[in-house]
Protein backbone atom coordinates (compact mmCIF):
# COMPACT_ATOMS: atom_id res chain seq x y z
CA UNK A 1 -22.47 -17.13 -8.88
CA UNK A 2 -22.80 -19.38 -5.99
CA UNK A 3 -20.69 -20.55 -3.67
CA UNK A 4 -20.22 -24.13 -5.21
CA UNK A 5 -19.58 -22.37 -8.68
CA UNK A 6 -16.74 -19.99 -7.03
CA UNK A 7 -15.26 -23.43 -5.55
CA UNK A 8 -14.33 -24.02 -9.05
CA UNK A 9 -12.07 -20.96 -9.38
CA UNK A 10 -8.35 -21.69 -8.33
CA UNK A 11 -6.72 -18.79 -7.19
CA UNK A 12 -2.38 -18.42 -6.59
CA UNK A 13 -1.80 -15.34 -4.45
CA UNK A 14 2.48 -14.80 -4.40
CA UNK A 15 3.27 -13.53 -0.89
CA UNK A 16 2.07 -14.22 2.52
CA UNK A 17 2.50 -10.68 3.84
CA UNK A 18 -0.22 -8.83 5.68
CA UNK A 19 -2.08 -8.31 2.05
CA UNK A 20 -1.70 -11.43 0.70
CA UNK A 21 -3.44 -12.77 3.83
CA UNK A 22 -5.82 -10.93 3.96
CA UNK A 23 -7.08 -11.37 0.44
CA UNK A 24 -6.84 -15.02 0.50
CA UNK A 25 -8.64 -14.88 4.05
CA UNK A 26 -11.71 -13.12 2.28
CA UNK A 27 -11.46 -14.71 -0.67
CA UNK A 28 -11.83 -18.27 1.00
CA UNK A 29 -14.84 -16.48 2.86
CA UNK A 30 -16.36 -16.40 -0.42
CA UNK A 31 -15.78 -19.63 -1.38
CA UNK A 32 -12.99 -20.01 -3.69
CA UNK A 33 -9.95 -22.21 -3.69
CA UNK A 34 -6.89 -20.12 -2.66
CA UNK A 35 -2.92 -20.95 -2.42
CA UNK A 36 -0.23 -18.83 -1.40
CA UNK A 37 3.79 -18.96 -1.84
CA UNK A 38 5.66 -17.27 0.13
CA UNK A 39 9.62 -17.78 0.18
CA UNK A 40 9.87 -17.28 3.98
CA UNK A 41 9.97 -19.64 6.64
CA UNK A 42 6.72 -17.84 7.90
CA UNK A 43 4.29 -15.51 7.02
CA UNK A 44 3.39 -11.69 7.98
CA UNK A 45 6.10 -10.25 5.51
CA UNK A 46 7.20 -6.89 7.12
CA UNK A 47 5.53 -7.55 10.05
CA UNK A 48 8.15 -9.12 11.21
CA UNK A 49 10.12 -10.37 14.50
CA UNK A 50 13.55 -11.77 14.82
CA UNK A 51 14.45 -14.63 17.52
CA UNK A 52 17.85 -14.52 19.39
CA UNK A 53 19.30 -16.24 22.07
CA UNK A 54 17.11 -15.43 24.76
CA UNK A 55 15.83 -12.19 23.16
CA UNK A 56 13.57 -10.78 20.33
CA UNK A 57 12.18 -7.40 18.43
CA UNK A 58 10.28 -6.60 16.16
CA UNK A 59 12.64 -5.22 13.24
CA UNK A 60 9.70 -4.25 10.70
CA UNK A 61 6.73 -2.56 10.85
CA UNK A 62 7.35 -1.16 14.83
CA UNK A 63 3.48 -0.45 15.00
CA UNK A 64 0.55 -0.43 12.97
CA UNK A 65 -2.77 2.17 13.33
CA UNK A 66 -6.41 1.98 12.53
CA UNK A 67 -8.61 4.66 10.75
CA UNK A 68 -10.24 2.72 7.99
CA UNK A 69 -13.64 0.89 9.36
CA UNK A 70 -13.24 -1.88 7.53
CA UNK A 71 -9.64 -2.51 9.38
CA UNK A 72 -11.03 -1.56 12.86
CA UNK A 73 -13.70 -4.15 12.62
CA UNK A 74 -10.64 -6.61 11.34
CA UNK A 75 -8.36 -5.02 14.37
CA UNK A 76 -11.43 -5.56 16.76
CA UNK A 77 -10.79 -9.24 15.84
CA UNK A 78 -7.29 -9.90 16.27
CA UNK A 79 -7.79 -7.91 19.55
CA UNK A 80 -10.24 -10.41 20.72
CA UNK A 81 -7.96 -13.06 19.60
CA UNK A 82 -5.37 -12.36 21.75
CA UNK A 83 -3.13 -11.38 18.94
CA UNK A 84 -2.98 -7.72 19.09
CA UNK A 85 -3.30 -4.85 21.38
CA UNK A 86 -2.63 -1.20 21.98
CA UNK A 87 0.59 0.21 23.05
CA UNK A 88 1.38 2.97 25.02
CA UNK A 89 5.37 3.97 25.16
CA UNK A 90 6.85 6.89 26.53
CA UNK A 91 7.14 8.89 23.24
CA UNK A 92 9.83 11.52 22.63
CA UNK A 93 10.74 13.36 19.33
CA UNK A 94 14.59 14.66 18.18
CA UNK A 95 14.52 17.79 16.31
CA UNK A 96 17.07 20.32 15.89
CA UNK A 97 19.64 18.53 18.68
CA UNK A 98 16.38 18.95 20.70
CA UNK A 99 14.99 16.69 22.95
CA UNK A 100 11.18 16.73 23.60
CA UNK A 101 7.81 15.36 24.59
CA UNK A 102 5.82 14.08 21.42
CA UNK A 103 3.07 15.69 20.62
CA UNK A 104 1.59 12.48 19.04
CA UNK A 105 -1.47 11.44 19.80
CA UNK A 106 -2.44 8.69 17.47
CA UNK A 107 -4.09 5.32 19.13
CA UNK A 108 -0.79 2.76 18.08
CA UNK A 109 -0.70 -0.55 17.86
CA UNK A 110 1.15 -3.97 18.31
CA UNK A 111 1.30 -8.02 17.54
CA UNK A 112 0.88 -10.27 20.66
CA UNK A 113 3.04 -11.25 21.81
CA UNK A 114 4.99 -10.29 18.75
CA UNK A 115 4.40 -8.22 15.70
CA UNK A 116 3.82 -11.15 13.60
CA UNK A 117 1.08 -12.89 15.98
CA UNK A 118 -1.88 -11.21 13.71
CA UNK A 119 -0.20 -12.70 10.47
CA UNK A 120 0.00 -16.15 12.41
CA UNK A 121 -3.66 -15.55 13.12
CA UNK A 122 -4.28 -15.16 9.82
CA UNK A 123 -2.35 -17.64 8.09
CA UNK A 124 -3.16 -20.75 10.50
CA UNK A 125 -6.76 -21.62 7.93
CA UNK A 126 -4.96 -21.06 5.03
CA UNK A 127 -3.00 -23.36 2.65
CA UNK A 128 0.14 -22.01 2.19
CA UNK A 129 3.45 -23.37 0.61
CA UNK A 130 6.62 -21.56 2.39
CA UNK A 131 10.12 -21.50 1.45
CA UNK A 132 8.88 -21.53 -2.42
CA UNK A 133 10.37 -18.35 -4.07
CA UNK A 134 8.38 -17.97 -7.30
CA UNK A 135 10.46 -16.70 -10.44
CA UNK A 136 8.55 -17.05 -13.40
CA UNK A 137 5.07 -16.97 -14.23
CA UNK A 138 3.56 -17.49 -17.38
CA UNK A 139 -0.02 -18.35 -19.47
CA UNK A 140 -0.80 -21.54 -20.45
CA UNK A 141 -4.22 -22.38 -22.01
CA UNK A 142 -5.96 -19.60 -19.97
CA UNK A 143 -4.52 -21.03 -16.97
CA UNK A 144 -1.34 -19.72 -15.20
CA UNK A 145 1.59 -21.61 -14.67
CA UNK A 146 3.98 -20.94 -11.99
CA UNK A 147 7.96 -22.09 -11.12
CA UNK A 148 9.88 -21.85 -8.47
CA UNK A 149 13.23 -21.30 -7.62
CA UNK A 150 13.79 -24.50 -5.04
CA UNK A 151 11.33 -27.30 -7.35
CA UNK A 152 10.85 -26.08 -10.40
CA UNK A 153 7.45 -26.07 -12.38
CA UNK A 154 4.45 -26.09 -10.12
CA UNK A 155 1.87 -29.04 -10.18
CA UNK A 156 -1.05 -26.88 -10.13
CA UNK A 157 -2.13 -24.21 -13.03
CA UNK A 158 -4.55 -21.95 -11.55
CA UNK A 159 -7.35 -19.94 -13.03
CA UNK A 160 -6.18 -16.30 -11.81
CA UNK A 161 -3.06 -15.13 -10.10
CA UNK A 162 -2.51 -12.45 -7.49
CA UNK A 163 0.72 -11.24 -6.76
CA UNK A 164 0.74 -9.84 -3.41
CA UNK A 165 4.55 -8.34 -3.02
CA UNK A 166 6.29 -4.95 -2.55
CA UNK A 167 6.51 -3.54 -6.05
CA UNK A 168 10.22 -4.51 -7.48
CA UNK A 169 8.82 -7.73 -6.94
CA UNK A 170 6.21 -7.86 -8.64
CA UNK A 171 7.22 -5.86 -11.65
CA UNK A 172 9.97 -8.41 -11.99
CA UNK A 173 7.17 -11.08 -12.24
CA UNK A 174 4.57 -8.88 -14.36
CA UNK A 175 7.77 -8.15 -17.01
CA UNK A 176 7.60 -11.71 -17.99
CA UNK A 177 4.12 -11.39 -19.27
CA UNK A 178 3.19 -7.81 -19.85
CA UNK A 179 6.33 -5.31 -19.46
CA UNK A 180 3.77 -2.03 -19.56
CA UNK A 181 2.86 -3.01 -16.54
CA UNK A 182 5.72 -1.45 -14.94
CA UNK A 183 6.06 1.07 -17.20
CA UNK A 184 2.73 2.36 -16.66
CA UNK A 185 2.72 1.92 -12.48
CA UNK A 186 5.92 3.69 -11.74
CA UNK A 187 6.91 3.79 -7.84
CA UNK A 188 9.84 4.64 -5.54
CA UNK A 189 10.61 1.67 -3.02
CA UNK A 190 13.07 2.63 -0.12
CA UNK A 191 14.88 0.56 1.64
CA UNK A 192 15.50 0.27 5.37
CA UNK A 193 18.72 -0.58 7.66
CA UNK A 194 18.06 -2.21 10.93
CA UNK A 195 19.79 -2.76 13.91
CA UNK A 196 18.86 -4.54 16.89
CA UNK A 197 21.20 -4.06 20.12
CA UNK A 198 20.06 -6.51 23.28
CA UNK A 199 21.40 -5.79 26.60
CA UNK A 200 22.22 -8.05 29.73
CA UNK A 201 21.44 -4.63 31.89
CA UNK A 202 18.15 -2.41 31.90
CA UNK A 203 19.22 0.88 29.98
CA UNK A 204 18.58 4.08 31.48
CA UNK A 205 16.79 5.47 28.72
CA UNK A 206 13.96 8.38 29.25
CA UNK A 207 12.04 6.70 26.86
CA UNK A 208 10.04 3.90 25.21
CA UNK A 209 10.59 4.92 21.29
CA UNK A 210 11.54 7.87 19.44
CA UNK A 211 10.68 9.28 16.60
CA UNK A 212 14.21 11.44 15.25
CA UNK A 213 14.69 14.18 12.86
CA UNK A 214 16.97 15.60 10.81
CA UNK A 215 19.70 11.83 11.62
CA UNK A 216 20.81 8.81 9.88
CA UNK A 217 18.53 7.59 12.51
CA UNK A 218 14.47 7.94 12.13
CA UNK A 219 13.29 5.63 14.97
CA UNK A 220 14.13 4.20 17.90
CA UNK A 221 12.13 1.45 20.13
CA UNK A 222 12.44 -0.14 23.21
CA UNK A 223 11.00 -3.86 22.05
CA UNK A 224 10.29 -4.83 25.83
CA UNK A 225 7.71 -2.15 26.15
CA UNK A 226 4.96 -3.42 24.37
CA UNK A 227 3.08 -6.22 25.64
CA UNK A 228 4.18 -10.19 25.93
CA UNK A 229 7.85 -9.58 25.32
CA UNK A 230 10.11 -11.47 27.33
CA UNK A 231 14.08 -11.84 27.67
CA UNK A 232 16.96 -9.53 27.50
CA UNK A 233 16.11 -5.60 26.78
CA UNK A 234 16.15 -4.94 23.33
CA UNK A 235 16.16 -2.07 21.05
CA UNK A 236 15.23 -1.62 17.60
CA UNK A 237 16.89 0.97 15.42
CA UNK A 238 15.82 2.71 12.31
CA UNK A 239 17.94 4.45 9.65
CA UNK A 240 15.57 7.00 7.76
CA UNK A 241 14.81 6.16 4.26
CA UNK A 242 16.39 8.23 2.58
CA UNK A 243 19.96 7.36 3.61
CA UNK A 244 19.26 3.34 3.79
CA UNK A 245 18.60 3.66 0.07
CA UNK A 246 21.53 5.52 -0.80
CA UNK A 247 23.87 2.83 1.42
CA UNK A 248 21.41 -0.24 0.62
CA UNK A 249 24.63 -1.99 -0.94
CA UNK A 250 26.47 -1.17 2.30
CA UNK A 251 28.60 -3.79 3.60
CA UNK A 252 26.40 -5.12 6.90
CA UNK A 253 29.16 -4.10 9.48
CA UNK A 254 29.78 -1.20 8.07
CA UNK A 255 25.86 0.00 7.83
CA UNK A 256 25.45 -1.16 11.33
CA UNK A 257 28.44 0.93 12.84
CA UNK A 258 27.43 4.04 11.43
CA UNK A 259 23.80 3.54 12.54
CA UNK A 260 25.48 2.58 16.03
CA UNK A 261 27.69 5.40 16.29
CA UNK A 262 24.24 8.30 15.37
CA UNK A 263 22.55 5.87 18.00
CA UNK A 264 25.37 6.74 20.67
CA UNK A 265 25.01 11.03 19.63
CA UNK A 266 21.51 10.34 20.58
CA UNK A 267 22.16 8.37 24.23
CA UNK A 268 21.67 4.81 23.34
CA UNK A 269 25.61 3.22 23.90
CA UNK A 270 25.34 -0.31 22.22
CA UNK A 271 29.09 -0.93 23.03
CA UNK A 272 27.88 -3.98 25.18
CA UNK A 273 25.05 -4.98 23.28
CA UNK A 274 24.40 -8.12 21.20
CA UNK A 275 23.80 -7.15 18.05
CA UNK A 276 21.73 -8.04 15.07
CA UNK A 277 21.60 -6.35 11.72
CA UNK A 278 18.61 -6.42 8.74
CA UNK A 279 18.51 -5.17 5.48
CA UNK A 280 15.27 -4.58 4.11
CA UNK A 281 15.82 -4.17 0.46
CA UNK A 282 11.91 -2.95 -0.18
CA UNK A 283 10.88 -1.28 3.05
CA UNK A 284 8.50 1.51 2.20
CA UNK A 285 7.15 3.65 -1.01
CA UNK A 286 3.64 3.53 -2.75
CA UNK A 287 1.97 5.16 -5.79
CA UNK A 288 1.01 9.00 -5.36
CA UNK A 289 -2.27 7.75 -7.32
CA UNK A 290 -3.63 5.58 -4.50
CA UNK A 291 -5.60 2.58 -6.33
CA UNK A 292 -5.92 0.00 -3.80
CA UNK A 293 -5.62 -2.81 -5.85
CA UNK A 294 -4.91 -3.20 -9.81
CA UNK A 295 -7.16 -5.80 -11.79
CA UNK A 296 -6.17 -7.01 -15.19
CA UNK A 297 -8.95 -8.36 -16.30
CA UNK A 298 -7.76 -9.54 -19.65
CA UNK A 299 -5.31 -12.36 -18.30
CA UNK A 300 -6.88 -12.28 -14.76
CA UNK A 301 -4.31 -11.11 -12.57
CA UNK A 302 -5.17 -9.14 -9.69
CA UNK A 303 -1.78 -6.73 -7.63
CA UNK A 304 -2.31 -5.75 -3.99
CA UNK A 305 0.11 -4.76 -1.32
CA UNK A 306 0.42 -1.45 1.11
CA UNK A 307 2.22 0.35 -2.16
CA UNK A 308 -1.01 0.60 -4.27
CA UNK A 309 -3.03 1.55 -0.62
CA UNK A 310 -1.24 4.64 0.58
CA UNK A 311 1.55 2.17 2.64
CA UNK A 312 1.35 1.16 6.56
CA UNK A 313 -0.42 -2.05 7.84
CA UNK A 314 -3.36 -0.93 7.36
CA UNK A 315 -3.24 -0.03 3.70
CA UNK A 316 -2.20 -3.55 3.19
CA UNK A 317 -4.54 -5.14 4.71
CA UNK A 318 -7.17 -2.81 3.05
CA UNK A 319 -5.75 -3.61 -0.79
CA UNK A 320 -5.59 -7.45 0.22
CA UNK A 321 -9.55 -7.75 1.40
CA UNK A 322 -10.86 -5.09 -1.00
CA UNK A 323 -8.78 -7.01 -4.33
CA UNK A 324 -10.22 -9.97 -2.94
CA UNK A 325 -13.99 -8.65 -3.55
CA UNK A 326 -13.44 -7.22 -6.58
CA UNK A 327 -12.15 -10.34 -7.91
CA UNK A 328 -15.53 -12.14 -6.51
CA UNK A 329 -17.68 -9.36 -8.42
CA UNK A 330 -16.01 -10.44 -11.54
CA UNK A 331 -15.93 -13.82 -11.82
CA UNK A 332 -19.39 -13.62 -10.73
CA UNK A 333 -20.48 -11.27 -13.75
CA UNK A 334 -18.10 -13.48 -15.79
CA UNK A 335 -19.99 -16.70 -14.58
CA UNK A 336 -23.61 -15.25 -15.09
């Protein structure tokens, strides 16, 4: 198939997180008509960063890492760009009511001059409809049909579909066409409780981030650390999985003043602190299989996202550009 021909092919990817990005970035590369949705105001989904008043942090993914290739030639990129560097904090570990050094070595990773510069990067050549939640999907003369929550039916019936979301998601959106789906791609999503305390005064902290054991708390970051951020210091705190899923229908105050009062134990006071407080509802979990990407070839709809890659940036990224070719070698064999 050539380029013109693939021109023909209309693609709807749901989600303008790191993996929907990335696939419609490659799959534009290969010439084929691509549209996201993404109910946000903006794009880079869990790579995220909230704005205050005269501060910010990044309150999703804190870092991202590189071991694939594939993603090191993309990171190489963004690097270039201006959109992404390495960062270097002073890293301690919590264990056993222990303090000490980490023994960490991994290269690590940030957004410049925030985490969700490299989704900006990404999304700025790409048509993309925000602040459209889609909530139904269905078939239509071998075309698919799409509504959303804020207009109703959308003008456009495409020729495949990509959903590109954690995977509650998009099992809530594959249920309306195929409910063994689900059944047959079972996966446990945890959520994720986030606070972010900014302070008028520089903290005496002997650290940059934390990684903590055995606490309500799993992570702790100093935002100002990494590169380009500006304003009042700024943490970002982590409750571990396992206990934000238990409490995910927490009241807000209450999650945060728990998650304040481990953070105090642990020598960060945030008595004085402005404070903000997230709750990611889908924050982390992925299939023990490892897939990449599912194809259904039968009503051509193609599922990526970091839960079908092994989780982390990079796994999204990877399920995103490698869905995006398999969908080309298809409709190519489909076309010949």
């Amino acid at each position: 198939m050539s380029k013109h021909q693939s021109k023909e092919t209309s693609i709807a990817i749901i989600g303008a997180g790191i993996s929907g990005l990335s696939c419609a970035t490659e799959l534009k590369a290969l010439g084929f008509q691509v549209q996201l949705f993404e109910k946000s105001r903006g794009p880079s989904g869990r790579m995220s960063t909230r704005n205050g008043d005269n501060w910010s942090a990044d309150h999703g993914a804190q870092y991202f890492t590189a071991r694939d290739p594939l993603f090191i030639q993309e990171l190489n990129t963004w690097i270039s760009a201006g959109v992404a560097a390495e960062w270097h904090p002073r890293l301690k570990a919590y264990d056993d009511s222990q303090w000490r050094e980490s023994s960490s070595s991994e290269n690590r990773y940030v957004g410049i001059p925030s985490m969700n510069s490299p989704g900006k990067y990404l999304a700025k050549n790409l048509s993309i409809e925000f602040g459209k939640t889609i909530n139904s999907i269905f078939r239509q003369n071998n075309q698919w049909c799409l509504r959303s929550l804020e207009t109703g039916n959308i003008e456009q019936q495409f020729d495949y579909l990509i959903l590109a979301l954690p995977a509650p998601q998009t099992f809530t959106l594959t249920n309306l066409v195929d409910p063994s789906i689900a059944e047959k791609n079972k996966v446990d999503i945890f959520g994720c409780w986030t606070v972010m305390a900014s302070f008028a005064e520089k903290q005496n902290i002997p650290f940059d981030a934390a990684f903590i054991n055995g606490q309500m708390i799993n992570w702790i970051a100093r935002n100002n650390s990494k590169l380009g951020r500006e304003g009042l210091e700024t943490w970002t705190i982590h409750a571990n999985p396992q206990w934000s899923q238990q409490w995910i229908e927490l009241d807000k105050d209450e999650a945060g003043k728990r998650i304040l009062e481990c953070a105090k134990g642990l020598g960060l006071d945030c008595q004085n602190a402005q404070l903000s407080i997230h709750r990611w509802r889908y924050a982390s979990g992925y299939l023990g299989t490892n897939p990449g990407f599912t194809v259904f070839d039968n009503i051509q709809l193609g599922l990526c996202g970091d839960w079908l890659h092994g989780g982390r940036v990079e796994g999204a990224w990877l399920s995103g550009f490698k869905l995006a070719n398999e969908i080309s070698i298809h409709t190519t064999s489909s076309n010949e």
